[in-house]
C-alpha atoms as a PDB file:
ATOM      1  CA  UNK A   1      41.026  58.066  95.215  1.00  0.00           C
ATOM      2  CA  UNK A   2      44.600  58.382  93.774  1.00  0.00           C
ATOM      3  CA  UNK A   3      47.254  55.926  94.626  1.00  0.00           C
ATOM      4  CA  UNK A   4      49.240  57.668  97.199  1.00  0.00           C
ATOM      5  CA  UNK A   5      53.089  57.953  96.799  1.00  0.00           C
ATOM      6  CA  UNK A   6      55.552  55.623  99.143  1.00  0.00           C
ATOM      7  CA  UNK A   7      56.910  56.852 102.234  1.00  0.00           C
ATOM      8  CA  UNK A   8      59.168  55.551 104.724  1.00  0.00           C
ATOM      9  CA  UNK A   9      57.074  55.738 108.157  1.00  0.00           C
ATOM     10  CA  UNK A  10      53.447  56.217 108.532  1.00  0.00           C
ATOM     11  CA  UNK A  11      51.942  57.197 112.224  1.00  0.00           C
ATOM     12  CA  UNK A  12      48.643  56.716 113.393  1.00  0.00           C
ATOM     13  CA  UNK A  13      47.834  57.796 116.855  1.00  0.00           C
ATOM     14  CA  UNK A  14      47.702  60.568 119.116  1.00  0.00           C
ATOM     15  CA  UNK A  15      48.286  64.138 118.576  1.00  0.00           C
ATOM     16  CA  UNK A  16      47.677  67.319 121.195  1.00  0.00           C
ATOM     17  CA  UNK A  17      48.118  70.825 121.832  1.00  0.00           C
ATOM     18  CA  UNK A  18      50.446  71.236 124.789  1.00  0.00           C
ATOM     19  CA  UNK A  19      49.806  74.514 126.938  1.00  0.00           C
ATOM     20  CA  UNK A  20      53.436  74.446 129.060  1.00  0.00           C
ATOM     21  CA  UNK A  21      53.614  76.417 132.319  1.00  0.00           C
ATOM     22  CA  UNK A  22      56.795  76.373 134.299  1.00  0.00           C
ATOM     23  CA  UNK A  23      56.696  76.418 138.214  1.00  0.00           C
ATOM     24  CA  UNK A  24      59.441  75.977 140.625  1.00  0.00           C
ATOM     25  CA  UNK A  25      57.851  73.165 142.401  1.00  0.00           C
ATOM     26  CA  UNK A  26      54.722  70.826 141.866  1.00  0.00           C
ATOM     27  CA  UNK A  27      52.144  72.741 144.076  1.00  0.00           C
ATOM     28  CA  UNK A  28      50.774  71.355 147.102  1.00  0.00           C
ATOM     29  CA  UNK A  29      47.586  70.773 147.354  1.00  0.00           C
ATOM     30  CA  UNK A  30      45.490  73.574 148.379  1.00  0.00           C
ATOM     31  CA  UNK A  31      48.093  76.083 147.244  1.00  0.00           C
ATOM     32  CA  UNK A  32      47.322  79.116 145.395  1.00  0.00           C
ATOM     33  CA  UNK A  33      51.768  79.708 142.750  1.00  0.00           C
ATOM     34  CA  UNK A  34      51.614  82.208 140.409  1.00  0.00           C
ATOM     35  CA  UNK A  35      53.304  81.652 137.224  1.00  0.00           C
ATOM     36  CA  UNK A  36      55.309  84.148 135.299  1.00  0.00           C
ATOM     37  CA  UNK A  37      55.135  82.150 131.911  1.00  0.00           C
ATOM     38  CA  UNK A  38      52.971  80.035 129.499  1.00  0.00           C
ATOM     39  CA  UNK A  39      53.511  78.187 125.716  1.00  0.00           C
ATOM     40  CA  UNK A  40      51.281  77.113 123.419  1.00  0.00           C
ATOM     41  CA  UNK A  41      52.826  74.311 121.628  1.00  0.00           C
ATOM     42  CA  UNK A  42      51.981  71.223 118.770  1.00  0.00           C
ATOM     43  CA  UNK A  43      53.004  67.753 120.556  1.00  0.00           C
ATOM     44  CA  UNK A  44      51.179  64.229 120.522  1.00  0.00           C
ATOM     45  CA  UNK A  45      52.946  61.261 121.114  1.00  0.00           C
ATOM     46  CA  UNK A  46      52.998  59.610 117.430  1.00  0.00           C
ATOM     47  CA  UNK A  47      52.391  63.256 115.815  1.00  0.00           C
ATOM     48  CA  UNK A  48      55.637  64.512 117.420  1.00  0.00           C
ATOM     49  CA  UNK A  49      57.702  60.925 115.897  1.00  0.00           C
ATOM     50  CA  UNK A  50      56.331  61.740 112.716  1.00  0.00           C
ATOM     51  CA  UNK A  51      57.443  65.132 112.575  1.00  0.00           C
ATOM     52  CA  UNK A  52      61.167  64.399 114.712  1.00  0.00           C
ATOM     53  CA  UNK A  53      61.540  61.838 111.613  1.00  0.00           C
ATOM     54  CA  UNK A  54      60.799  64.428 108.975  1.00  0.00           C
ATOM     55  CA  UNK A  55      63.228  66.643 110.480  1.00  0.00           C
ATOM     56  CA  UNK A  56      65.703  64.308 110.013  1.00  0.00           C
ATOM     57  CA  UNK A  57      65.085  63.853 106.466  1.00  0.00           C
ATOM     58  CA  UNK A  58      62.374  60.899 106.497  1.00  0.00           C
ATOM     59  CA  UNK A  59      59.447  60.786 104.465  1.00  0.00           C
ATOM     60  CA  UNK A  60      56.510  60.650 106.811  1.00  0.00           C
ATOM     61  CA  UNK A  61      52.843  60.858 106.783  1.00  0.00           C
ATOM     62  CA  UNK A  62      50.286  60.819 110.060  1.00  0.00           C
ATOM     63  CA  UNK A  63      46.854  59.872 110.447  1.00  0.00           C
ATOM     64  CA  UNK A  64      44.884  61.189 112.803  1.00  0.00           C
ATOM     65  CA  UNK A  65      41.603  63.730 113.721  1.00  0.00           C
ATOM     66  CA  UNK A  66      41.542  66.611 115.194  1.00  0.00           C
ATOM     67  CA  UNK A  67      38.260  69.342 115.964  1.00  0.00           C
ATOM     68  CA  UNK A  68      38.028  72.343 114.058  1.00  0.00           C
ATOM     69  CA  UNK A  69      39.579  74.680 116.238  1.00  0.00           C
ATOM     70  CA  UNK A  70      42.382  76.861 116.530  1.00  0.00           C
ATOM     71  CA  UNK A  71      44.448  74.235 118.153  1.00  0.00           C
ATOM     72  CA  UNK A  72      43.901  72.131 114.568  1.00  0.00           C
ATOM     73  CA  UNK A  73      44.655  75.082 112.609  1.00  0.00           C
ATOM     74  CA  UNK A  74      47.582  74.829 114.485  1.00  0.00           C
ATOM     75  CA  UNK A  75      48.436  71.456 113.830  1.00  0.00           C
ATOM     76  CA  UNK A  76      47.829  71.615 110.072  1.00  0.00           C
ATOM     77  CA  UNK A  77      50.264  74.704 109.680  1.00  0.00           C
ATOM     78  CA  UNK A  78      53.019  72.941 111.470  1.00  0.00           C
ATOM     79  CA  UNK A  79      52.480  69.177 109.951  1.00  0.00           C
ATOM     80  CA  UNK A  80      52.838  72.020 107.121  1.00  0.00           C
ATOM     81  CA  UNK A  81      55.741  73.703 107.778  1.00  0.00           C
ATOM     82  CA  UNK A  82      57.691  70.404 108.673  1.00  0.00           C
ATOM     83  CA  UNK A  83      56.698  68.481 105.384  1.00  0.00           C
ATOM     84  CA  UNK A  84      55.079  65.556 106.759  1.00  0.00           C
ATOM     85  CA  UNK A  85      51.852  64.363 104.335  1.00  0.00           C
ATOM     86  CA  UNK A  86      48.372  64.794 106.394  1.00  0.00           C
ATOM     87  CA  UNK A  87      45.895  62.391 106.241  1.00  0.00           C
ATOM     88  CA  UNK A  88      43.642  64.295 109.017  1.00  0.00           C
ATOM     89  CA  UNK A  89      39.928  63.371 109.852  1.00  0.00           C
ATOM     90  CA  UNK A  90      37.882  66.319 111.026  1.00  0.00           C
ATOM     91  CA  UNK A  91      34.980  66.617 114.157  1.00  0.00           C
ATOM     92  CA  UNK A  92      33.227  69.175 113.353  1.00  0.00           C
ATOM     93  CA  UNK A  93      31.886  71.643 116.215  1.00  0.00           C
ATOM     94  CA  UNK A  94      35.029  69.519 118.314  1.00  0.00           C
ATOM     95  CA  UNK A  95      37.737  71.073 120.349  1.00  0.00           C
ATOM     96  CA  UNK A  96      41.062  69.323 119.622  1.00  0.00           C
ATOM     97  CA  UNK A  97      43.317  66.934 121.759  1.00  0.00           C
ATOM     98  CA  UNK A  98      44.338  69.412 125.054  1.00  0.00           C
ATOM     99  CA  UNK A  99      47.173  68.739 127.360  1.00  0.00           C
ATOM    100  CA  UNK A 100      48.151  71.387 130.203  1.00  0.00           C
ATOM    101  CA  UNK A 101      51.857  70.703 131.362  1.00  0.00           C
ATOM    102  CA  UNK A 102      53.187  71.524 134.450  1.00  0.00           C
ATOM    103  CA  UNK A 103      57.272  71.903 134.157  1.00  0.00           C
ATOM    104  CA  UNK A 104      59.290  72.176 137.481  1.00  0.00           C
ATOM    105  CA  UNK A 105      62.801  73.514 138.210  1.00  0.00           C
ATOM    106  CA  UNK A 106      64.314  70.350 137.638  1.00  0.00           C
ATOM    107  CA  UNK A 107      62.427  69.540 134.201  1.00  0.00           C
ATOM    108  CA  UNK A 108      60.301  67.028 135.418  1.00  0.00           C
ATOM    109  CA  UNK A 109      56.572  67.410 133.391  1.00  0.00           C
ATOM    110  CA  UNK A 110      53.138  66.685 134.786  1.00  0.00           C
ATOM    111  CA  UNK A 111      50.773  66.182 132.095  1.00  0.00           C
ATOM    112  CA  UNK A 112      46.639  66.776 132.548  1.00  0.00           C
ATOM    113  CA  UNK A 113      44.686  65.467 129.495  1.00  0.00           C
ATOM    114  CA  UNK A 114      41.700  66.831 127.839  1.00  0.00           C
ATOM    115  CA  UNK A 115      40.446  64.774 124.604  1.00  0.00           C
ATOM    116  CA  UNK A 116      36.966  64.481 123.450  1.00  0.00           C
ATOM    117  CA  UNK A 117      35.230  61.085 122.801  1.00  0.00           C
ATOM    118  CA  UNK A 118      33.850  62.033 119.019  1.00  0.00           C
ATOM    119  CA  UNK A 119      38.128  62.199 118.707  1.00  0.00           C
ATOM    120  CA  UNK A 120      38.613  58.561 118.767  1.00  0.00           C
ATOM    121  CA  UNK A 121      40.190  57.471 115.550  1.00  0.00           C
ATOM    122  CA  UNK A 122      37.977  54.666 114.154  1.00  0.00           C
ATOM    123  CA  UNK A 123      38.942  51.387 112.053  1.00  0.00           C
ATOM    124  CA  UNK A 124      36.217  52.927 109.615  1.00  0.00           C
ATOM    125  CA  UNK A 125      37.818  55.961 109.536  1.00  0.00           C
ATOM    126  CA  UNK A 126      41.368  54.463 108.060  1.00  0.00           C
ATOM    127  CA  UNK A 127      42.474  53.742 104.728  1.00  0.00           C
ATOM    128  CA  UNK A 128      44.358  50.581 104.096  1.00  0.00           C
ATOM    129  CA  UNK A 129      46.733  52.872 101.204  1.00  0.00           C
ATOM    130  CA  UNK A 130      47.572  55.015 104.223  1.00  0.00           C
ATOM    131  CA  UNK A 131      49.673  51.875 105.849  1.00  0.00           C
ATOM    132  CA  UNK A 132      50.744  50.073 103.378  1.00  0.00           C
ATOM    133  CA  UNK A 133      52.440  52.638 101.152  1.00  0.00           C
ATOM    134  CA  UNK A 134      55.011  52.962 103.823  1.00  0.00           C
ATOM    135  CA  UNK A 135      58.152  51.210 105.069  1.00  0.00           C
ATOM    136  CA  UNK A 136      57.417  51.173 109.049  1.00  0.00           C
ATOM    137  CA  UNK A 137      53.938  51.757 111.053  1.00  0.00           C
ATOM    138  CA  UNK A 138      54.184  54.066 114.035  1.00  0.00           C
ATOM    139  CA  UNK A 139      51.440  53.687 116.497  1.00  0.00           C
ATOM    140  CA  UNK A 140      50.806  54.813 120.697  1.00  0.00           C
ATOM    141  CA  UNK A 141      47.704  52.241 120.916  1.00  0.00           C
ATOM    142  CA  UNK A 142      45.740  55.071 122.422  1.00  0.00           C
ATOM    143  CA  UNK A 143      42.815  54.464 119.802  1.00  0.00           C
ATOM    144  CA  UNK A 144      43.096  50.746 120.119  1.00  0.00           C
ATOM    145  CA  UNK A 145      40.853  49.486 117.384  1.00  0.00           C
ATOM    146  CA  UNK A 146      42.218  51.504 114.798  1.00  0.00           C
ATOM    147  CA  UNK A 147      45.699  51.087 115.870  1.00  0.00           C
ATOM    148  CA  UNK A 148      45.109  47.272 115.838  1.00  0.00           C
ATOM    149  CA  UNK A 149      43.592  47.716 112.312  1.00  0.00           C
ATOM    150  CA  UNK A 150      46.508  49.493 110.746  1.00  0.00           C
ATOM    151  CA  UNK A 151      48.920  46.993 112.300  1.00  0.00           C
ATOM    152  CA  UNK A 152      46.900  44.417 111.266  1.00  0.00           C
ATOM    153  CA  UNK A 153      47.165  45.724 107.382  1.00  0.00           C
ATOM    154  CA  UNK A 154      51.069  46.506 108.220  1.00  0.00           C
ATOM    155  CA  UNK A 155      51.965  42.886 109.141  1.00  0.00           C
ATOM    156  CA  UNK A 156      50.017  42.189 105.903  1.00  0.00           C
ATOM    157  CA  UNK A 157      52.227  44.032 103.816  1.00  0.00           C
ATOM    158  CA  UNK A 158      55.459  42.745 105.697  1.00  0.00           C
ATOM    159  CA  UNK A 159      56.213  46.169 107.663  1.00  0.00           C
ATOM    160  CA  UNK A 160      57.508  46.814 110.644  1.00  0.00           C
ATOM    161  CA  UNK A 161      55.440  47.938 113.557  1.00  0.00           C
ATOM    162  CA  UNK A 162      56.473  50.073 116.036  1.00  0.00           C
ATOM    163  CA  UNK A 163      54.648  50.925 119.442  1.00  0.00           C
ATOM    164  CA  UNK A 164      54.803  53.156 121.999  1.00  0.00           C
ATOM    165  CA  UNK A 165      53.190  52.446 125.170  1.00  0.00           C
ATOM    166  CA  UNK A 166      52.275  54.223 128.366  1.00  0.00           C
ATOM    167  CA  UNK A 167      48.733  52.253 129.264  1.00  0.00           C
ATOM    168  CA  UNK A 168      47.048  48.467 129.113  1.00  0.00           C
ATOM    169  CA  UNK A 169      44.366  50.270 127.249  1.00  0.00           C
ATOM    170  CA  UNK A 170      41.003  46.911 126.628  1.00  0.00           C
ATOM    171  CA  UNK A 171      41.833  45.224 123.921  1.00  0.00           C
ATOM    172  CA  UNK A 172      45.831  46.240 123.850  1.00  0.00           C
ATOM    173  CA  UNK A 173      46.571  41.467 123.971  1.00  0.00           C
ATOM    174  CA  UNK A 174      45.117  41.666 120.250  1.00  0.00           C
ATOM    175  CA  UNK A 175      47.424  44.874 119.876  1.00  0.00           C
ATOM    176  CA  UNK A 176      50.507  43.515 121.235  1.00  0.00           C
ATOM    177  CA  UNK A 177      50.335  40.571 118.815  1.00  0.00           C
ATOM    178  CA  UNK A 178      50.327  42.885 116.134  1.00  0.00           C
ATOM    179  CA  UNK A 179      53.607  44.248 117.178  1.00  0.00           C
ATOM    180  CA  UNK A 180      57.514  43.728 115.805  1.00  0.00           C
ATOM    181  CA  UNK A 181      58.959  46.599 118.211  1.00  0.00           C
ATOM    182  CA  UNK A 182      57.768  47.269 121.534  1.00  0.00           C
ATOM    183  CA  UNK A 183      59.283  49.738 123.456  1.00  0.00           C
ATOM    184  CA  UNK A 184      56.889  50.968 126.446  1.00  0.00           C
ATOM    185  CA  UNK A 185      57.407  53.148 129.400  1.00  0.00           C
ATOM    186  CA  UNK A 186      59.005  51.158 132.558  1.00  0.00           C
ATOM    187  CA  UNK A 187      55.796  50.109 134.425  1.00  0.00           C
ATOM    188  CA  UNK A 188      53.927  48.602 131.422  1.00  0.00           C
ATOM    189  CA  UNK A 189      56.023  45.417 130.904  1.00  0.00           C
ATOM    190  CA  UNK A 190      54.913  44.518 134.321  1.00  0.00           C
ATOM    191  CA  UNK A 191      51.305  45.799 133.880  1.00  0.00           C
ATOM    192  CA  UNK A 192      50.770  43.416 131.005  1.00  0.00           C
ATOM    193  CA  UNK A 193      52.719  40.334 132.147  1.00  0.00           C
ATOM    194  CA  UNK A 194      52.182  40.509 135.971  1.00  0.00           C
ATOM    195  CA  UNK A 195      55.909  39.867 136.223  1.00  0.00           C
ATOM    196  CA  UNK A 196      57.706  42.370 138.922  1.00  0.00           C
ATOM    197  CA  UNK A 197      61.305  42.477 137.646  1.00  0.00           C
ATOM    198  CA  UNK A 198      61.473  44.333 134.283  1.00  0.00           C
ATOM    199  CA  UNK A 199      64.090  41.617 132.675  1.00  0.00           C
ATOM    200  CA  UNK A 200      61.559  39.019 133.403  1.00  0.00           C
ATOM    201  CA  UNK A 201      58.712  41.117 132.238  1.00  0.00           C
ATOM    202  CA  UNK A 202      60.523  41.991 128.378  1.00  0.00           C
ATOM    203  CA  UNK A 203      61.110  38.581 127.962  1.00  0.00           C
ATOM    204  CA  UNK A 204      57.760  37.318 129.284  1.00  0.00           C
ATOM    205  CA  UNK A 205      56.156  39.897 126.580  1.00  0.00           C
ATOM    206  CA  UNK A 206      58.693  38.880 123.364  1.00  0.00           C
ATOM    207  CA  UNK A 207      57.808  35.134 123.346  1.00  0.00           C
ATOM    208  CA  UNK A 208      53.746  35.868 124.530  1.00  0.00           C
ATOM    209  CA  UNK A 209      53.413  38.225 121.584  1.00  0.00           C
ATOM    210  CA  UNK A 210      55.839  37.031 119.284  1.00  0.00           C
ATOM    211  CA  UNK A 211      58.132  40.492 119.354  1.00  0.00           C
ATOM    212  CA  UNK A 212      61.181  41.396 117.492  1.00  0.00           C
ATOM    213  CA  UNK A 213      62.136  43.472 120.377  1.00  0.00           C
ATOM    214  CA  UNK A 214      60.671  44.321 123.560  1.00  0.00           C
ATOM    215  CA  UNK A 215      62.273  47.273 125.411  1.00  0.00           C
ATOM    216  CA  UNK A 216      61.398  49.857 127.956  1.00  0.00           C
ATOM    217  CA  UNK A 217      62.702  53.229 128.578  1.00  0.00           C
ATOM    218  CA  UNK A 218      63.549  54.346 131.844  1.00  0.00           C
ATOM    219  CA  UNK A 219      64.101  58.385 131.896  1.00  0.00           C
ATOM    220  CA  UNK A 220      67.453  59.079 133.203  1.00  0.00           C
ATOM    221  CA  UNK A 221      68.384  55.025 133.305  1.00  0.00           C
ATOM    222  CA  UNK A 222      68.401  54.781 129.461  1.00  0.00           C
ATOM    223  CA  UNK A 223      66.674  51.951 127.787  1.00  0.00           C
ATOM    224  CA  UNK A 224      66.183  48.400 128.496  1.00  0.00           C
ATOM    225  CA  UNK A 225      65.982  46.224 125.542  1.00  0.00           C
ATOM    226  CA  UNK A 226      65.280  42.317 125.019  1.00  0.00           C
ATOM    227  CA  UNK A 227      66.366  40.869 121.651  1.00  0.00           C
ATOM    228  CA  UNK A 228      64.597  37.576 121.754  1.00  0.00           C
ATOM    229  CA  UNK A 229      68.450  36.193 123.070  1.00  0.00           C
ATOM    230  CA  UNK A 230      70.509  39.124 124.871  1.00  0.00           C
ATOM    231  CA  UNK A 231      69.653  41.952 126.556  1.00  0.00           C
ATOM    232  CA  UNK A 232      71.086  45.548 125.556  1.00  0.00           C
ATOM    233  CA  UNK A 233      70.909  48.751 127.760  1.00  0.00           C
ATOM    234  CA  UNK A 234      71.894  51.880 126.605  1.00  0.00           C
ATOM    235  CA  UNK A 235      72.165  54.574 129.208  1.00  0.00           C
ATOM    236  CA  UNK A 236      71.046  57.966 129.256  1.00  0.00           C
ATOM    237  CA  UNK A 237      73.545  61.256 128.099  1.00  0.00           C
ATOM    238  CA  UNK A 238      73.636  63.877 130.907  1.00  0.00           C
ATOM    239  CA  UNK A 239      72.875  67.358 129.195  1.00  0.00           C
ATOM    240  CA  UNK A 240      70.870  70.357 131.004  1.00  0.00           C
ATOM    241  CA  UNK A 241      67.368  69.806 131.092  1.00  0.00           C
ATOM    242  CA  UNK A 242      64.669  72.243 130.536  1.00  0.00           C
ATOM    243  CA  UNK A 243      61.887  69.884 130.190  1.00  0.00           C
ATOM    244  CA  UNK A 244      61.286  66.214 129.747  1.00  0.00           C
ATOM    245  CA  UNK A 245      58.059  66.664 127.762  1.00  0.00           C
ATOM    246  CA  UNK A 246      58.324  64.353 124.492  1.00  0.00           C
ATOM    247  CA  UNK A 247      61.355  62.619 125.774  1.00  0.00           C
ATOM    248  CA  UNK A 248      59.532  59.266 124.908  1.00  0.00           C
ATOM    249  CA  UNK A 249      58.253  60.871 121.306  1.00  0.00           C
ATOM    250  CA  UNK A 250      61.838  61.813 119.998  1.00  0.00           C
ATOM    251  CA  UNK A 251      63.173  58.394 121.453  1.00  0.00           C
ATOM    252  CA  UNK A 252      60.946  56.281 119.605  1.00  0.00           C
ATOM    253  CA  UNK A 253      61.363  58.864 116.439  1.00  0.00           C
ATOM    254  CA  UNK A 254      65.391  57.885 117.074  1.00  0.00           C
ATOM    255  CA  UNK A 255      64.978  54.047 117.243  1.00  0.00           C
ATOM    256  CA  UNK A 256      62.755  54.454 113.646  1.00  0.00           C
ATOM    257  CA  UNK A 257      65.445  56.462 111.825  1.00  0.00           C
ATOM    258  CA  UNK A 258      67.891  53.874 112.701  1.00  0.00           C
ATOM    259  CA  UNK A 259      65.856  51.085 112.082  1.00  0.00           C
ATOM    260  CA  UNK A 260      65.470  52.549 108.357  1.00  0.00           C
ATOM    261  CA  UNK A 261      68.966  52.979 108.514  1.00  0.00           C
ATOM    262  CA  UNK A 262      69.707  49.239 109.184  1.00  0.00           C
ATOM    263  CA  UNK A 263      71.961  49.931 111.912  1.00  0.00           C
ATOM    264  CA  UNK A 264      72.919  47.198 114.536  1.00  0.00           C
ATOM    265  CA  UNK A 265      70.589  47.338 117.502  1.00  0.00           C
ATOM    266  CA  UNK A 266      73.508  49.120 120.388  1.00  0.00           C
ATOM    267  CA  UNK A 267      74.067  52.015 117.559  1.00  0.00           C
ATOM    268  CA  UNK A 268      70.011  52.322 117.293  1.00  0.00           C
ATOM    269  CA  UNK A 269      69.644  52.650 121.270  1.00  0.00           C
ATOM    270  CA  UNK A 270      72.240  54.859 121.444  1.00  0.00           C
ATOM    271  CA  UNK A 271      70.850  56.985 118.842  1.00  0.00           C
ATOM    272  CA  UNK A 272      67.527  57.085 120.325  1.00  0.00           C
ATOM    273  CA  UNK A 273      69.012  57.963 123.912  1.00  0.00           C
ATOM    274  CA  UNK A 274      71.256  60.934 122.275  1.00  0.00           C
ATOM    275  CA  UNK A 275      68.059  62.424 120.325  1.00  0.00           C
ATOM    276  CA  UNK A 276      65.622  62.270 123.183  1.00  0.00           C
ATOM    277  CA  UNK A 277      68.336  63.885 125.917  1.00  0.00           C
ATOM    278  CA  UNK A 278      68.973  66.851 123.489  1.00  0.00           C
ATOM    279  CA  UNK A 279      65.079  67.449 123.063  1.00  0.00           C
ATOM    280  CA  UNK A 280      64.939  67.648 126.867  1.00  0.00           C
ATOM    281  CA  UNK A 281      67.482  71.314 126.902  1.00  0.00           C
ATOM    282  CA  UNK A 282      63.939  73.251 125.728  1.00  0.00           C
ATOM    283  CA  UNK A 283      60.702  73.439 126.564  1.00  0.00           C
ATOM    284  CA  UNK A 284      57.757  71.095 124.628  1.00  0.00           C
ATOM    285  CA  UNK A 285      57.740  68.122 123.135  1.00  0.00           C
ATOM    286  CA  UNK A 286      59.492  69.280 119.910  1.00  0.00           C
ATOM    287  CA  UNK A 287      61.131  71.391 121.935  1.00  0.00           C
ATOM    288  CA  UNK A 288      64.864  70.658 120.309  1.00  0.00           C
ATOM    289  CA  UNK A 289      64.782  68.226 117.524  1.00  0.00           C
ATOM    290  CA  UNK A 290      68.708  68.116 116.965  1.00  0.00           C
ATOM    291  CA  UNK A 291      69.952  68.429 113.792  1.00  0.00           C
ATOM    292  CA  UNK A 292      71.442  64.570 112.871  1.00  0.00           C
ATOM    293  CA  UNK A 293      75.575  65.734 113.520  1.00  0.00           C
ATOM    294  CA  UNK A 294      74.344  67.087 116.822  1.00  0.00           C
ATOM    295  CA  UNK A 295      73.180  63.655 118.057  1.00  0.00           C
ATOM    296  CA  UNK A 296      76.541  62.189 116.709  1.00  0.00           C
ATOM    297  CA  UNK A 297      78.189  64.620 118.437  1.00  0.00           C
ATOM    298  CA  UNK A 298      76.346  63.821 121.851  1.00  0.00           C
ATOM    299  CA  UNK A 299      77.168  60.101 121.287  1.00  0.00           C
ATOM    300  CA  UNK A 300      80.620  60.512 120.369  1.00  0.00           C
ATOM    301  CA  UNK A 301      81.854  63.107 123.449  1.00  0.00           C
ATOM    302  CA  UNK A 302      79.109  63.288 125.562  1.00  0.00           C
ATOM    303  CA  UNK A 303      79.057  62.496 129.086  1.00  0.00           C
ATOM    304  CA  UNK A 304      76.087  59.614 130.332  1.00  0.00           C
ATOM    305  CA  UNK A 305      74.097  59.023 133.031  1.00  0.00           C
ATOM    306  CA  UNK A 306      76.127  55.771 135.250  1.00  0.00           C
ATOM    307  CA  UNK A 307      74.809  52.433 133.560  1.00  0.00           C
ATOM    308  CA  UNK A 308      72.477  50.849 135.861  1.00  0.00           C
ATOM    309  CA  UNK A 309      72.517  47.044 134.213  1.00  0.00           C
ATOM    310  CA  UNK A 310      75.156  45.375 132.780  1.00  0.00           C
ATOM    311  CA  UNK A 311      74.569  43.101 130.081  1.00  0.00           C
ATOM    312  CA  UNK A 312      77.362  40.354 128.708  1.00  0.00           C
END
């Protein structure tokens, strides 16, 4: 196999074909709502970072599998259309990743997952040229024993991990120590540590697993972030929201491009918070990857969310 080129972030987790229906309301149970519309779109939570990042001028590549569907035909042409390298393994006779979304008035997303077993991404199944040729390691943890494997190689190599979390999937200890930037969703800290205050939880998880930084995002609260010696918070920028879907995606695809950037760890949050809001004013997860002035734009004159914690 040829050497592959360098590139500055490699992903290796989850992608999924996101059927969006909008509703007024959640329906009760028992209910029969009608919907007027429906979308088809590409999301997945590393698949989307990958692509965000490529947007924005990044080099990327993602590792993943996919069926042999029309949902990976899908996939292929926009990992296509964006740029990003492809290093895809593929089930045959295998429907791809599925996720029906339920979006209500106020943007708030309801996700239902479909994903076939024969889809798990196995250690086998990796390359150890497809991590290390890059300059950060993007990975959800969904397919544990691969993602543990690439981080494994990463750490190696001397690159940066990040995560993004949602679920104490088995095996995620030997995952977490295999980490240099964990930023989860708010309950997981808690999940993990068994420690009921968030603050308490971040810094329980930075000295267990040896973090750079352990942070959790917190919808329309921001982020919460613990640097091993202060805590940051960046709060959230108020902007119209249309749907929340891949809020977390283009957050984490925000902290990455200003982690390559070197920038100090307040500009990085605040970055990351500016990127995801603007996604939210469409629908799907890639729903409005801002152009890079656009985010600046939001940071410098744009209104936030109150800040919830206060940090001197």
């Amino acid at each position: 196999m040829p050497k592959l080129g360098r590139v500055d972030l490699v992903g290796v987790g989850l992608n999924a074909t996101d059927t969006i229906i909008a509703l007024p309301s959640f329906p009760a149970p028992g209910s029969k709502v009608e919907y007027s519309t429906v979308s088809v779109l590409p999301g997945g939570q590393v698949a989307t970072t990958v692509v965000a990042c490529r947007c924005w001028g990044l080099t990327t590549r993602y590792v993943g599998k996919l069926g042999d569907d029309d949902a990976a035909g899908l996939h292929r042409m926009e990992f296509g259309r964006a740029g990003v390298e492809t290093q895809l393994v593929a089930v045959p006779d295998c429907a791809s990743p599925q996720s029906l979304i339920i979006v209500d008035a106020a943007g708030e997303r309801t996700v239902l997952c479909r994903r076939d077993e024969r889809l798990v991404l196995q250690p086998s199944e990796l390359e150890r040229d497809w991590i290390v040729s890059a300059r950060a390691l993007h990975i959800d943890g969904h397919d544990t024993a691969a993602a543990i494997q690439a981080a494994c190689w990463a750490r190696q190599a001397g690159i940066p991990v990040v995560a993004d979390l949602d679920e104490a999937y088995p095996g995620v200890e030997e995952l977490l120590a295999n980490v240099d930037y964990l930023i989860v969703s708010r309950n997981f800290p808690s999940q993990v540590t068994g420690e009921p205050r968030l603050e308490e939880a971040l810094q329980c998880m930075c000295s267990r697993y040896g973090s750079v930084l352990t942070a959790a995002t917190l919808g329309e609260h921001g982020v919460v972030a613990w640097d091993g010696s202060h805590f940051l918070h960046a709060a959230a920028y108020r902007v119209s929201v249309a749907d929340t879907t891949g809020a977390g995606d283009i957050f984490h695809a925000g902290f990455i491009y200003g982690l390559l950037q070197g920038w100090a760890l307040q500009r990085l949050l605040d970055f990351a918070c500016a990127a995801a809001a603007l996604n939210c004013t469409a629908a799907g997860a890639r729903g409005r990857i801002a152009p890079l002035s656009e985010i600046e734009d939001l940071i410098a004159a744009g209104e936030r969310y109150p800040a919830h914690y206060s940090y001197s």
